[in-house]
C-alpha atoms as a PDB file:
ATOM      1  CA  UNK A   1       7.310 -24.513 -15.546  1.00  0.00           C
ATOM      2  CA  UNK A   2       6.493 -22.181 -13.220  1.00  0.00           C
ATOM      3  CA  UNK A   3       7.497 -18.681 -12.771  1.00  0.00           C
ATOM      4  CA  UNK A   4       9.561 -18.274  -9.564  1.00  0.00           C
ATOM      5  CA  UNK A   5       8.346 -14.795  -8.645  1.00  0.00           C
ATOM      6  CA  UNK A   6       4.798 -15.499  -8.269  1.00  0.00           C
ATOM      7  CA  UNK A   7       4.185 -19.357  -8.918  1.00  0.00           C
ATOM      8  CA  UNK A   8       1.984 -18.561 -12.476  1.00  0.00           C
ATOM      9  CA  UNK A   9       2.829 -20.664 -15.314  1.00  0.00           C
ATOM     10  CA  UNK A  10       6.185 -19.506 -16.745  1.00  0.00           C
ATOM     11  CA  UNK A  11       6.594 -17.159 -20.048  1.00  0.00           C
ATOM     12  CA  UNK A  12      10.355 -17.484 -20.205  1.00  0.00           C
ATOM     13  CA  UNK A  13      12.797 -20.173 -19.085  1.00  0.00           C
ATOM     14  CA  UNK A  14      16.080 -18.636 -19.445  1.00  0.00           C
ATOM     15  CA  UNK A  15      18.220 -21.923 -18.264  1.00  0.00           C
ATOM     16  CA  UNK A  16      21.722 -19.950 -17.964  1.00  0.00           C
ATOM     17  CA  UNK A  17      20.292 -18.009 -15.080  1.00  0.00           C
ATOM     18  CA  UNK A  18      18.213 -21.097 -13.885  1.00  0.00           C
ATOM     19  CA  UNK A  19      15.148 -18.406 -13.439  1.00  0.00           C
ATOM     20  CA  UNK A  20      11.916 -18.795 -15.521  1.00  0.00           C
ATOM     21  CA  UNK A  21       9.479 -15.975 -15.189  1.00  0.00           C
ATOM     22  CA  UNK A  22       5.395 -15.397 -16.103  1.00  0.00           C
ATOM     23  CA  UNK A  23       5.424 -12.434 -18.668  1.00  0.00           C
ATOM     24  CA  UNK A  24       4.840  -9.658 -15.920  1.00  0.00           C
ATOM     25  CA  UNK A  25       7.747 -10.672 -14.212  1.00  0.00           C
ATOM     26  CA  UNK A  26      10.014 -10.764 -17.144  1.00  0.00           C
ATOM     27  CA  UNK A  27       8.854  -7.431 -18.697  1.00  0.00           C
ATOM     28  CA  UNK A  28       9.832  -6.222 -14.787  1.00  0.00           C
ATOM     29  CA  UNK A  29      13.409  -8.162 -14.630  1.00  0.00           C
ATOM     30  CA  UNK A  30      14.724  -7.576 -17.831  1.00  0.00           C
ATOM     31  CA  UNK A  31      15.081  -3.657 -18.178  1.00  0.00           C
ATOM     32  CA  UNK A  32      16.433  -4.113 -13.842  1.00  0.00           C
ATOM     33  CA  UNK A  33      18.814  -6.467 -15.941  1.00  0.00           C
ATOM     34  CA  UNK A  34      19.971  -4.136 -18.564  1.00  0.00           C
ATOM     35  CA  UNK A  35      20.374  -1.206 -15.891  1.00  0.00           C
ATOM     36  CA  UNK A  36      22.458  -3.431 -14.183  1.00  0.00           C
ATOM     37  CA  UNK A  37      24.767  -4.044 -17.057  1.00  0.00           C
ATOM     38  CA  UNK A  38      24.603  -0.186 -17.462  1.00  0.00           C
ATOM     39  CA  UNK A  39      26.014   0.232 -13.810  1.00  0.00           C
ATOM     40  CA  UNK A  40      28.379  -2.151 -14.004  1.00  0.00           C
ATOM     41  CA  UNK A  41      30.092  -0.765 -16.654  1.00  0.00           C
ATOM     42  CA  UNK A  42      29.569   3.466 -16.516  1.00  0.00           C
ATOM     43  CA  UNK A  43      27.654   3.344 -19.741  1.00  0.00           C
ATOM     44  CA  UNK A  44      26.133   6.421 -19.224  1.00  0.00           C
ATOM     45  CA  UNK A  45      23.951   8.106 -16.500  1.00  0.00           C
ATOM     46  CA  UNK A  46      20.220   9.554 -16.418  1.00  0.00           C
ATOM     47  CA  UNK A  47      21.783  12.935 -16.977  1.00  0.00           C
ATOM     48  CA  UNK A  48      23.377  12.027 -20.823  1.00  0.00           C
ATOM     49  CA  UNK A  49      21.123  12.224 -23.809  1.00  0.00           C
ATOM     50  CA  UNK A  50      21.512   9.155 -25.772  1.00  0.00           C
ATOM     51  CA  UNK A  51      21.418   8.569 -29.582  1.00  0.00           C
ATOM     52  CA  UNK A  52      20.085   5.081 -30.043  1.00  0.00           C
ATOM     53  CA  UNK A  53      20.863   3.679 -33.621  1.00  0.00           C
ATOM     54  CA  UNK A  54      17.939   1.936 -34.604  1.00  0.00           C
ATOM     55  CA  UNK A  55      17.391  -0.367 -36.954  1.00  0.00           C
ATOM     56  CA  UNK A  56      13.633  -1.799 -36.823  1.00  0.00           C
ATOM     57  CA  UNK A  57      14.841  -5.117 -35.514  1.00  0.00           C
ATOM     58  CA  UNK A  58      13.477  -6.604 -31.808  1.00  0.00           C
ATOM     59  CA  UNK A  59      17.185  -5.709 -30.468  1.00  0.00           C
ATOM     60  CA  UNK A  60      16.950  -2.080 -31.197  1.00  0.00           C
ATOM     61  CA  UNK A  61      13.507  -1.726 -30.713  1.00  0.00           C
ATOM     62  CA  UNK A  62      13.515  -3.424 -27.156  1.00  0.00           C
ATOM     63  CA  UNK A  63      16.964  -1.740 -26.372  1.00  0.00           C
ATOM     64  CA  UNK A  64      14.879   1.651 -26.827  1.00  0.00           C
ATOM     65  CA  UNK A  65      11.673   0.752 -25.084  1.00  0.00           C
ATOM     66  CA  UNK A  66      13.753  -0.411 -21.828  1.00  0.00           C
ATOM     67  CA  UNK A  67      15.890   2.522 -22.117  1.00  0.00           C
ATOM     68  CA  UNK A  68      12.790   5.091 -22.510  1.00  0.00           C
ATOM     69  CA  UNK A  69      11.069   2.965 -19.936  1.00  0.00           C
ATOM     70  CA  UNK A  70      13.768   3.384 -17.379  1.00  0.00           C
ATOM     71  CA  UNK A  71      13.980   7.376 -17.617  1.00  0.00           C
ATOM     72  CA  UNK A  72      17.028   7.512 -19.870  1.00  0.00           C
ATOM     73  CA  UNK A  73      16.871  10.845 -22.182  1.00  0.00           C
ATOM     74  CA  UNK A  74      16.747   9.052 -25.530  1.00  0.00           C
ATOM     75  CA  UNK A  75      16.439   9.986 -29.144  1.00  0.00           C
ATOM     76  CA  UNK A  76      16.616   7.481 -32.581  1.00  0.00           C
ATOM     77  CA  UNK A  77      18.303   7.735 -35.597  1.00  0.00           C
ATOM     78  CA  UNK A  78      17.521   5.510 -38.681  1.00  0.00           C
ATOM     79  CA  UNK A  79      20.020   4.349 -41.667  1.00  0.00           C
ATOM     80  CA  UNK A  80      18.376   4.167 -44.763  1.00  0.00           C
ATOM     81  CA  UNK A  81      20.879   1.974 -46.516  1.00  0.00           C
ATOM     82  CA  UNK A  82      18.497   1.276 -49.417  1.00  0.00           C
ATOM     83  CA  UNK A  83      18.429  -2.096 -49.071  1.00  0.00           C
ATOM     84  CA  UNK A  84      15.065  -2.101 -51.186  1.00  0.00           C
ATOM     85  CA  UNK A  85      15.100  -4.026 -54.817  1.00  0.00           C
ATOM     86  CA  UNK A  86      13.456  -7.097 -54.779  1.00  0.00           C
ATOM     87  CA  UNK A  87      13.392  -7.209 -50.835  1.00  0.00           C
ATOM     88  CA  UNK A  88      11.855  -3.918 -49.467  1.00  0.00           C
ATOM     89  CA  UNK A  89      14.099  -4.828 -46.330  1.00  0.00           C
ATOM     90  CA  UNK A  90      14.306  -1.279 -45.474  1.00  0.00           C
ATOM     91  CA  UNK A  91      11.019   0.409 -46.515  1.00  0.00           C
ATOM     92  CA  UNK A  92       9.685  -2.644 -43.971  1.00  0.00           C
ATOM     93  CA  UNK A  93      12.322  -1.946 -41.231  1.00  0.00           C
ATOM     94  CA  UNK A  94      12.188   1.803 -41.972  1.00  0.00           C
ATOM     95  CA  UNK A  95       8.344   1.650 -40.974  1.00  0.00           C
ATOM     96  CA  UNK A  96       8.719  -0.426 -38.387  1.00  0.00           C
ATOM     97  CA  UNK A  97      11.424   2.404 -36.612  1.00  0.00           C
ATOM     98  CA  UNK A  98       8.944   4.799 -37.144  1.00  0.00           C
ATOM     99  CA  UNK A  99       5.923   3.112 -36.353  1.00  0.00           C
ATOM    100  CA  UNK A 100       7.472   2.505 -32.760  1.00  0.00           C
ATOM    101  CA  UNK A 101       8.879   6.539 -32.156  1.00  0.00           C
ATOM    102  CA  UNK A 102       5.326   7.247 -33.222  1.00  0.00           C
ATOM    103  CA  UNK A 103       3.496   5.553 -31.056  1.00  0.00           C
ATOM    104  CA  UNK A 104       5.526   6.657 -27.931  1.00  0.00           C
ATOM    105  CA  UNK A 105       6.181  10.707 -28.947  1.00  0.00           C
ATOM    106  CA  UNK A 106       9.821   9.675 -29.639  1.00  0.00           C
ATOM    107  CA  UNK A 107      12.022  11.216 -31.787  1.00  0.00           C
ATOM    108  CA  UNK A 108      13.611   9.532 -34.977  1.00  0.00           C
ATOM    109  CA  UNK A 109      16.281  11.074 -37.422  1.00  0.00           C
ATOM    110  CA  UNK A 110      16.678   9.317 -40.584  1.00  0.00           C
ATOM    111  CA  UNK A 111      20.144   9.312 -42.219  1.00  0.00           C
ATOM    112  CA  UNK A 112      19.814   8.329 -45.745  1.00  0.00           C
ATOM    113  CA  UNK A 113      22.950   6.747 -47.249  1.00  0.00           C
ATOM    114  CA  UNK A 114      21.497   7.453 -50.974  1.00  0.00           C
ATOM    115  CA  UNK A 115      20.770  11.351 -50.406  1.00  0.00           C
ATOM    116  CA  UNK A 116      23.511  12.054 -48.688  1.00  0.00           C
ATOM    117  CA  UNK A 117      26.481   9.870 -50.533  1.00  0.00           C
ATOM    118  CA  UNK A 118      24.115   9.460 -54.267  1.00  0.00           C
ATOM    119  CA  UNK A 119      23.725   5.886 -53.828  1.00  0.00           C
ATOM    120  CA  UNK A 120      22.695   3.154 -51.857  1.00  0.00           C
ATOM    121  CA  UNK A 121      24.846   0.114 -50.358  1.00  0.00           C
ATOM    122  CA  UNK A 122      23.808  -2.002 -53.396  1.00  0.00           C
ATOM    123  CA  UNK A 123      25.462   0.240 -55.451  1.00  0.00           C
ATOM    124  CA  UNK A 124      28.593   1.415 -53.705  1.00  0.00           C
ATOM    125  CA  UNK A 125      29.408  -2.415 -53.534  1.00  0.00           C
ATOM    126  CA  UNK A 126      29.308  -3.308 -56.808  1.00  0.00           C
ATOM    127  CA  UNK A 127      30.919  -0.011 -57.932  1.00  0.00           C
ATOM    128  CA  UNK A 128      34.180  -0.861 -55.361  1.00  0.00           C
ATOM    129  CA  UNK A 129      36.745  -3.859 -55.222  1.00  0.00           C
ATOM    130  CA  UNK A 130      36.124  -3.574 -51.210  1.00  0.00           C
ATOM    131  CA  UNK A 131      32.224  -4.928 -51.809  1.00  0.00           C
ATOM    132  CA  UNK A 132      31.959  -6.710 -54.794  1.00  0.00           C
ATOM    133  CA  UNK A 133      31.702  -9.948 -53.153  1.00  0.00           C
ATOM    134  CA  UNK A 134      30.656  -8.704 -49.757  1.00  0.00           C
ATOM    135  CA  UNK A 135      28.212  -5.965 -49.220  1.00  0.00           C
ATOM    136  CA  UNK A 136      28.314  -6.713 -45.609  1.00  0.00           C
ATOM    137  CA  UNK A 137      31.943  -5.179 -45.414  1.00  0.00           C
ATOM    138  CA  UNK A 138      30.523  -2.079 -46.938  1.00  0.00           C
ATOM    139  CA  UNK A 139      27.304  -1.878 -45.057  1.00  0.00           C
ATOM    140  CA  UNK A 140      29.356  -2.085 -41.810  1.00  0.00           C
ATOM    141  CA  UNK A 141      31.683   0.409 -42.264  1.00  0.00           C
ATOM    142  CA  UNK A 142      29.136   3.174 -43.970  1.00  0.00           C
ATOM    143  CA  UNK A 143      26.266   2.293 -40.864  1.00  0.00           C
ATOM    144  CA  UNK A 144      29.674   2.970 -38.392  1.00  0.00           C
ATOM    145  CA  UNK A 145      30.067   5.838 -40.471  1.00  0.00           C
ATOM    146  CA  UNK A 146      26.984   7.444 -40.340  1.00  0.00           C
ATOM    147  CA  UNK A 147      25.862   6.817 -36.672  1.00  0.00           C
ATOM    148  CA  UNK A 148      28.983   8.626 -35.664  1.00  0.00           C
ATOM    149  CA  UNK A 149      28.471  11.537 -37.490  1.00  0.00           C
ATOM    150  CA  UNK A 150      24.595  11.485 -36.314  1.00  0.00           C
ATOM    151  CA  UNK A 151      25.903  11.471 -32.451  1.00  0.00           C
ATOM    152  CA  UNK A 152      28.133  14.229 -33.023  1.00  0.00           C
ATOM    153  CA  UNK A 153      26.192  16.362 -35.067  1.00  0.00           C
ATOM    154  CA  UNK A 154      23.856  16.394 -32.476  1.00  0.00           C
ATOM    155  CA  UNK A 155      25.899  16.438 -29.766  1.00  0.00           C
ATOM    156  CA  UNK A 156      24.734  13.572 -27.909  1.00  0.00           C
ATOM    157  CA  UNK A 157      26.735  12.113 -24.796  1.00  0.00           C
ATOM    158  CA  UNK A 158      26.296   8.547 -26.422  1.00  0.00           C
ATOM    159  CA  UNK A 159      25.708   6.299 -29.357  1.00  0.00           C
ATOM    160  CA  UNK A 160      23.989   3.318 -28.095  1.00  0.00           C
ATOM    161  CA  UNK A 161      24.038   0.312 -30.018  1.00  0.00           C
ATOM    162  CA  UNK A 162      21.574  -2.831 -29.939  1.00  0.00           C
ATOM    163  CA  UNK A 163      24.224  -5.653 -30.162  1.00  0.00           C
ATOM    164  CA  UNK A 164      23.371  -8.270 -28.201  1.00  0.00           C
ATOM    165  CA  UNK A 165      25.254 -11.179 -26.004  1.00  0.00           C
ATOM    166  CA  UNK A 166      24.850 -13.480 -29.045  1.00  0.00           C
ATOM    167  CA  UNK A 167      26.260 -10.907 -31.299  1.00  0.00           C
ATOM    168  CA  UNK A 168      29.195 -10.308 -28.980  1.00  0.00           C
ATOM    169  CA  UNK A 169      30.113 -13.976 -28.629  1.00  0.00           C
ATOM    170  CA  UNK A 170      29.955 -14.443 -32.431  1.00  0.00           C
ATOM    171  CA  UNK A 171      32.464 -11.426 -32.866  1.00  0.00           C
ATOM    172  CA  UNK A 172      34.727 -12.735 -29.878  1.00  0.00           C
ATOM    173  CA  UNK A 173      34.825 -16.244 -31.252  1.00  0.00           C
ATOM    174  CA  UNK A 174      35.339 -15.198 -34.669  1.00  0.00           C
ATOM    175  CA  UNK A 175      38.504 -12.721 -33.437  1.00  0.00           C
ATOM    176  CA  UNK A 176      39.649 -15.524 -31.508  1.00  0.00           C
ATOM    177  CA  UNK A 177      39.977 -18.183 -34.636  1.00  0.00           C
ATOM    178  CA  UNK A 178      41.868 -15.208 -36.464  1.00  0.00           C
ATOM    179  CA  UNK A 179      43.832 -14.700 -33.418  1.00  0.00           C
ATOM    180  CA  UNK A 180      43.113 -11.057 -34.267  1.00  0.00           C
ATOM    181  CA  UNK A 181      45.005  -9.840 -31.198  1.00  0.00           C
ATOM    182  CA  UNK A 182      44.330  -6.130 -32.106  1.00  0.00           C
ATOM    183  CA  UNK A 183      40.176  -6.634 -32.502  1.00  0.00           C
ATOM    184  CA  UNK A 184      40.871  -8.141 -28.751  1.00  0.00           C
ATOM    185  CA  UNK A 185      41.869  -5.692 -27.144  1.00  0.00           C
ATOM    186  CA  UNK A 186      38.964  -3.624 -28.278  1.00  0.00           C
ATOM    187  CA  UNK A 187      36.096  -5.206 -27.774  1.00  0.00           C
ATOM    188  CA  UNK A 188      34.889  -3.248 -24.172  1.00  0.00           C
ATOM    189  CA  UNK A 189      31.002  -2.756 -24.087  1.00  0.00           C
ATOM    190  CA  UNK A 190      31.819   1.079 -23.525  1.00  0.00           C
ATOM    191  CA  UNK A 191      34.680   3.036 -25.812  1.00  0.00           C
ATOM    192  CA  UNK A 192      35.028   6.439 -24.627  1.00  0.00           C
ATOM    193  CA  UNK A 193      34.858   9.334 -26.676  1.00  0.00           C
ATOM    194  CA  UNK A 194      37.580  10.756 -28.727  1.00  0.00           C
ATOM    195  CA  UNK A 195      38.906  13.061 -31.150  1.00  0.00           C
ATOM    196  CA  UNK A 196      36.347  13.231 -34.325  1.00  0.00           C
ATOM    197  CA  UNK A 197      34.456   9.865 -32.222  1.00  0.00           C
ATOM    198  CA  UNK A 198      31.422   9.880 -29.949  1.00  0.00           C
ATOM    199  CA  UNK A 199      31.461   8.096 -26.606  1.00  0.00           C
ATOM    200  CA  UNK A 200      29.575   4.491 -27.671  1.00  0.00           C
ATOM    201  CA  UNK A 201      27.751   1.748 -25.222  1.00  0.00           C
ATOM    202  CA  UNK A 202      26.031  -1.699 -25.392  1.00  0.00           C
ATOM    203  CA  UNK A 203      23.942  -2.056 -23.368  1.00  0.00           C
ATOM    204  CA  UNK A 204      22.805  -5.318 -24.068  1.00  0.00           C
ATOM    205  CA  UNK A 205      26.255  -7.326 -24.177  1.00  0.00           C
ATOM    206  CA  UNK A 206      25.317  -9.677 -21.825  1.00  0.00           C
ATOM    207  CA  UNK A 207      21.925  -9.825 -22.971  1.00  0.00           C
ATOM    208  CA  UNK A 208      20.935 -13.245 -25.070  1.00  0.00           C
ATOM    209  CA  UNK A 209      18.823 -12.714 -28.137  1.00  0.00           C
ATOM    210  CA  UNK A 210      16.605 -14.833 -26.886  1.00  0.00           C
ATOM    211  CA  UNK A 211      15.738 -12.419 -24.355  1.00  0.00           C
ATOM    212  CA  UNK A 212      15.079  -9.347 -26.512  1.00  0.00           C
ATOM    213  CA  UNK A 213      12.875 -11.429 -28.519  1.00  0.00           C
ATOM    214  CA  UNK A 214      10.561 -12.272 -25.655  1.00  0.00           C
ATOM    215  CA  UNK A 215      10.564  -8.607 -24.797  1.00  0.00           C
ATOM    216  CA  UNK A 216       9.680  -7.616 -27.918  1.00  0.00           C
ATOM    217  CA  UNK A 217       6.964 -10.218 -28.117  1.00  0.00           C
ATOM    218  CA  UNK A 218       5.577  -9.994 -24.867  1.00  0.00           C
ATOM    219  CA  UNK A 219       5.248  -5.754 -24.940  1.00  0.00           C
ATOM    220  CA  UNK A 220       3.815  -6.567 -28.417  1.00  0.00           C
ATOM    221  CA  UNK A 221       6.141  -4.265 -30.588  1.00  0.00           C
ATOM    222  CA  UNK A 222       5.859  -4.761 -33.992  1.00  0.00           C
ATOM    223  CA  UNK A 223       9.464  -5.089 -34.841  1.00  0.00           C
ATOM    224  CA  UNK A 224      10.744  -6.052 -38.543  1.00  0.00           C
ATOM    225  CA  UNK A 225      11.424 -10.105 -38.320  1.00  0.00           C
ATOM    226  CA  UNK A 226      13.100 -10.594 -42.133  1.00  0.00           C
ATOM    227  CA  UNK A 227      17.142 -10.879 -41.854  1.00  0.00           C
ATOM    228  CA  UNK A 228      18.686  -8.308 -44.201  1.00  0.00           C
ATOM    229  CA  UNK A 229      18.663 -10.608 -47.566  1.00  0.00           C
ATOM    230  CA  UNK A 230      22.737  -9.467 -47.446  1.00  0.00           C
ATOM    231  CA  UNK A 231      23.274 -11.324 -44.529  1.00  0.00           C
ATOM    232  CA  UNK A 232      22.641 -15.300 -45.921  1.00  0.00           C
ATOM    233  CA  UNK A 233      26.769 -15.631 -45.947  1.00  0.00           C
ATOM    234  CA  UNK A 234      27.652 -13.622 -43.208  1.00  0.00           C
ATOM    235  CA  UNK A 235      30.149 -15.624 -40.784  1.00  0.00           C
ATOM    236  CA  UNK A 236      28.666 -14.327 -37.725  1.00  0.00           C
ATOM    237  CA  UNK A 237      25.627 -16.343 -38.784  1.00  0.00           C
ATOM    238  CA  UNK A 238      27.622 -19.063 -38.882  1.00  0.00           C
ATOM    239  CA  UNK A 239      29.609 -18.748 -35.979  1.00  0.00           C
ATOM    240  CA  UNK A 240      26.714 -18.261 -34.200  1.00  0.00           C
ATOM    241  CA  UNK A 241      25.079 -21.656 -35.159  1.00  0.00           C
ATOM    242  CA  UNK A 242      28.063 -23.284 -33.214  1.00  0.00           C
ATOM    243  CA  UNK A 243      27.382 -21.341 -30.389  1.00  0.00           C
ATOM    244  CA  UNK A 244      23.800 -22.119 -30.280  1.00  0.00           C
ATOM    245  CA  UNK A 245      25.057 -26.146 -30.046  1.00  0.00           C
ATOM    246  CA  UNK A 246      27.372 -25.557 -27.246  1.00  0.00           C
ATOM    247  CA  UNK A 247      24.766 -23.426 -25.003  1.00  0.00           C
ATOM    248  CA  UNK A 248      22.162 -26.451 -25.831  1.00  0.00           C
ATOM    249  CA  UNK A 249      24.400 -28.731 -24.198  1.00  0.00           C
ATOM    250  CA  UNK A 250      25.955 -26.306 -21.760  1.00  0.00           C
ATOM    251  CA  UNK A 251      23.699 -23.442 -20.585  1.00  0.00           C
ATOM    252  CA  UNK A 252      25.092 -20.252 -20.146  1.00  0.00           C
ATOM    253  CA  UNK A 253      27.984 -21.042 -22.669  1.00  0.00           C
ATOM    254  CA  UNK A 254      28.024 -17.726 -24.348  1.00  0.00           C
ATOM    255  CA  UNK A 255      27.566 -15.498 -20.795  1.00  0.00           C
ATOM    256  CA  UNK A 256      30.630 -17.253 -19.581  1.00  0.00           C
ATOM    257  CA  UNK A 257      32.530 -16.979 -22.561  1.00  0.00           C
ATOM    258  CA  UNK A 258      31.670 -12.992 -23.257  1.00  0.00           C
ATOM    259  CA  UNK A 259      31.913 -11.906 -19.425  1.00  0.00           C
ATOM    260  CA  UNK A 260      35.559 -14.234 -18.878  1.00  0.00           C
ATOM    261  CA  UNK A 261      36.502 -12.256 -21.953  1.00  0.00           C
ATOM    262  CA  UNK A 262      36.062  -8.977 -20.805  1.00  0.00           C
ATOM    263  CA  UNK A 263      37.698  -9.900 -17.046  1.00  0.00           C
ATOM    264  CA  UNK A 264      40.879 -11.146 -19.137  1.00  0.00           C
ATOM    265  CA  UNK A 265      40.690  -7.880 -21.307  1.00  0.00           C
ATOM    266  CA  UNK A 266      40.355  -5.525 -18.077  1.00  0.00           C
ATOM    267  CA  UNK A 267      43.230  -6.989 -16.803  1.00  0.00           C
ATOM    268  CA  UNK A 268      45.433  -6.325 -19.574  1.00  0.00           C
ATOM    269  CA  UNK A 269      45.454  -9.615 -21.347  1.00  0.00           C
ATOM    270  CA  UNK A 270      45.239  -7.694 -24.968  1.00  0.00           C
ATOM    271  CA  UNK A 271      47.049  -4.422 -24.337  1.00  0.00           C
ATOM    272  CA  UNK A 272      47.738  -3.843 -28.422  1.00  0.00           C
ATOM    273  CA  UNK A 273      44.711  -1.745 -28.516  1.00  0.00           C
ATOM    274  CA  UNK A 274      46.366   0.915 -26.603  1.00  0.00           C
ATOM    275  CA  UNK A 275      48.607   1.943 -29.662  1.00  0.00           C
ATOM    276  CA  UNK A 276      46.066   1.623 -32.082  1.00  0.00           C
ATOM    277  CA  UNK A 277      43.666   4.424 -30.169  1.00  0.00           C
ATOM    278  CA  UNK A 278      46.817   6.604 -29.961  1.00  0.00           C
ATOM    279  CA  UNK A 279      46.940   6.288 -33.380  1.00  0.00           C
ATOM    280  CA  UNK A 280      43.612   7.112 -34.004  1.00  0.00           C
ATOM    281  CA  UNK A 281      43.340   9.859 -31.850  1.00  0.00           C
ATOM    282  CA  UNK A 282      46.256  11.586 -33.591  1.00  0.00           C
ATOM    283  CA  UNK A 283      44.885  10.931 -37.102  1.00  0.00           C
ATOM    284  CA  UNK A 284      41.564  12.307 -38.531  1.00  0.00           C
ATOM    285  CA  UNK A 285      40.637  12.257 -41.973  1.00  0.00           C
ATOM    286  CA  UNK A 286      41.090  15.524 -44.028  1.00  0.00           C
ATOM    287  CA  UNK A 287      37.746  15.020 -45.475  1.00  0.00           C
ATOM    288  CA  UNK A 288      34.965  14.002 -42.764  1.00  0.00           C
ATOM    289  CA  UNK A 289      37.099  14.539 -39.736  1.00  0.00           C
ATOM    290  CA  UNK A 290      36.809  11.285 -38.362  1.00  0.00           C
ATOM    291  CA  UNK A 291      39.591   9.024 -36.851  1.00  0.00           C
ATOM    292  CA  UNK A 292      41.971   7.244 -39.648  1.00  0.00           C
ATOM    293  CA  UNK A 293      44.852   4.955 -39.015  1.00  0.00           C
ATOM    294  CA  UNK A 294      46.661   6.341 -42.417  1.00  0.00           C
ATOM    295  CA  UNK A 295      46.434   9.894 -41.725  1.00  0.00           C
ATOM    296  CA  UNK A 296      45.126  10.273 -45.229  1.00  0.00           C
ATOM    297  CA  UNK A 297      41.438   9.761 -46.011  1.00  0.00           C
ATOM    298  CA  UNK A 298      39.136   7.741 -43.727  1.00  0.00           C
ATOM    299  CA  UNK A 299      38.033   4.011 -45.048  1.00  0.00           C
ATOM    300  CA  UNK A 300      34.716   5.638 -45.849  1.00  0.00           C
ATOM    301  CA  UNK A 301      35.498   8.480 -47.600  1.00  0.00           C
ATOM    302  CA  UNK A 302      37.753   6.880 -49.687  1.00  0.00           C
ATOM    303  CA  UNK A 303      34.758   4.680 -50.714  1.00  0.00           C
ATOM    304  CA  UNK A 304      33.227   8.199 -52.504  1.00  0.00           C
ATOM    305  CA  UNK A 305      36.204  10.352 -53.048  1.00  0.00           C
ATOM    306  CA  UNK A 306      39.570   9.270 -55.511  1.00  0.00           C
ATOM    307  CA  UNK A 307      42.419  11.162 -54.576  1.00  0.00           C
END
């Protein structure tokens, strides 16, 4: 295979864009890619400053180095969920953010879950009915949590996020089994900013993992490669095993998928969302400040405070 740019042998064969590319190339076309995808949808412009939540992981880490690489004003902030016993998932992933902010004068805030709530995710799950059984549940909502209180403490235009076209498609699919009509009509790459809510992007939506991988690999960032061990039951992990079958047999599966999503969802297709953001906008917790759909305390707070 030969890379179509300048004829050398080929790094990367990405078959859904029938284009493979020698590593030069690639490291070129991918961040021209990503800007692209930031164009196309007004993520953000060269102006913003950018809070990119980082977690250690090639998506992050890539997501930063293109958007550092391509002038963006960017900063990093870390979770420290505590995800250490037995594992050390985040002292490795934790060194791994750093190591990378280090090494290119970036800065990196850390928000630690433990200091700042008195314990770690572990904990909080087994102490509440709402993570016993699934940590992931409260991971999610207390990473959500704390990267929008990071972006608005600092006063950043917007939270970035890492998740890539294979995440997206997993989410989508997984909404669409439920039929979870009000998840669909809120699944735009950009959400605008809000009452007690920072503007947010993904850049990388139509992005395949795949992709970010070889970026990592080919700059040579040294990226944290263990899955969170709280992940082995998660059902985007399995819903993204499917979707690695289908684009197999039919390449470019999950682009087509993701990007006739969002056409249908531009053109109204799931207009419950609407309501819901009303909702939100007129509701912010009494605690944190933060958008609620109850009017009382947020999902998060109520995790630490009993009223």
């Amino acid at each position: 295979m030969k890379c179509r740019t300048c004829g050398a042998k080929a790094a990367v064969n990405m078959r859904h864009h029938r284009l493979s590319l020698c590593s030069e190339h690639f490291l070129r076309w991918l961040p021209n890619y990503v800007q692209r995808t930031i164009e196309k949808y007004n993520m953000f412009t060269f102006e913003d400053r950018l809070l990119i939540a980082v977690s250690g992981g090639k998506d992050s880490l890539s997501l930063w180095d293109i958007l550092h690489l391509l002038g963006y004003q960017t900063e990093g902030v870390y979770i420290d969920l505590g995800i250490d016993e037995n594992f050390l998932y985040s002292q490795k992933s934790f060194k791994a953010a750093v190591s990378f902010a280090e090494a290119r004068g970036l800065n990196l805030t850390v928000y630690d879950v433990k200091e700042m709530q008195g314990e770690i995710i572990a904990e909080t799950a087994v102490r509440t009915r709402r993570g016993r059984n699934k940590p992931c549940s409260v991971c999610g909502l207390v990473k959500r949590h704390a990267m929008n209180t990071s972006a608005l403490k600092g006063k950043f235009d917007v939270l970035v996020t890492a998740h890539n076209l294979d995440d997206e498609a997993a989410i989508l699919l997984s909404n669409v089994l439920d039929w979870s009509l009000d998840f669909l009509s809120r699944g735009y790459p950009v959400h605008p900013a809000g009452p007690g809510f920072s503007k947010k992007a993904k850049p990388l939506c139509r992005t395949y993992e795949r992709e970010t991988a070889a970026y990592a690999v080919l700059s040579k960032i040294d990226y944290m490669q263990e899955e969170c061990p709280f992940s082995t039951d998660s059902k985007q992990i399995y819903y993204k095993q499917f979707l690695n079958q289908w684009e197999d047999r039919m390449p470019g599966t999950k682009l087509r998928f993701y990007n006739n999503y969002l056409k249908a969802l531009y053109n109204g297709a799931f207009p419950v969302g609407q309501d819901n953001k009303d909702v939100l906008s007129q509701n912010l917790c009494p605690n944190c400040g933060q958008p609620t759909q109850t009017g009382g305390l947020c999902a998060f707070c109520s995790l630490y405070i009993h009223e």
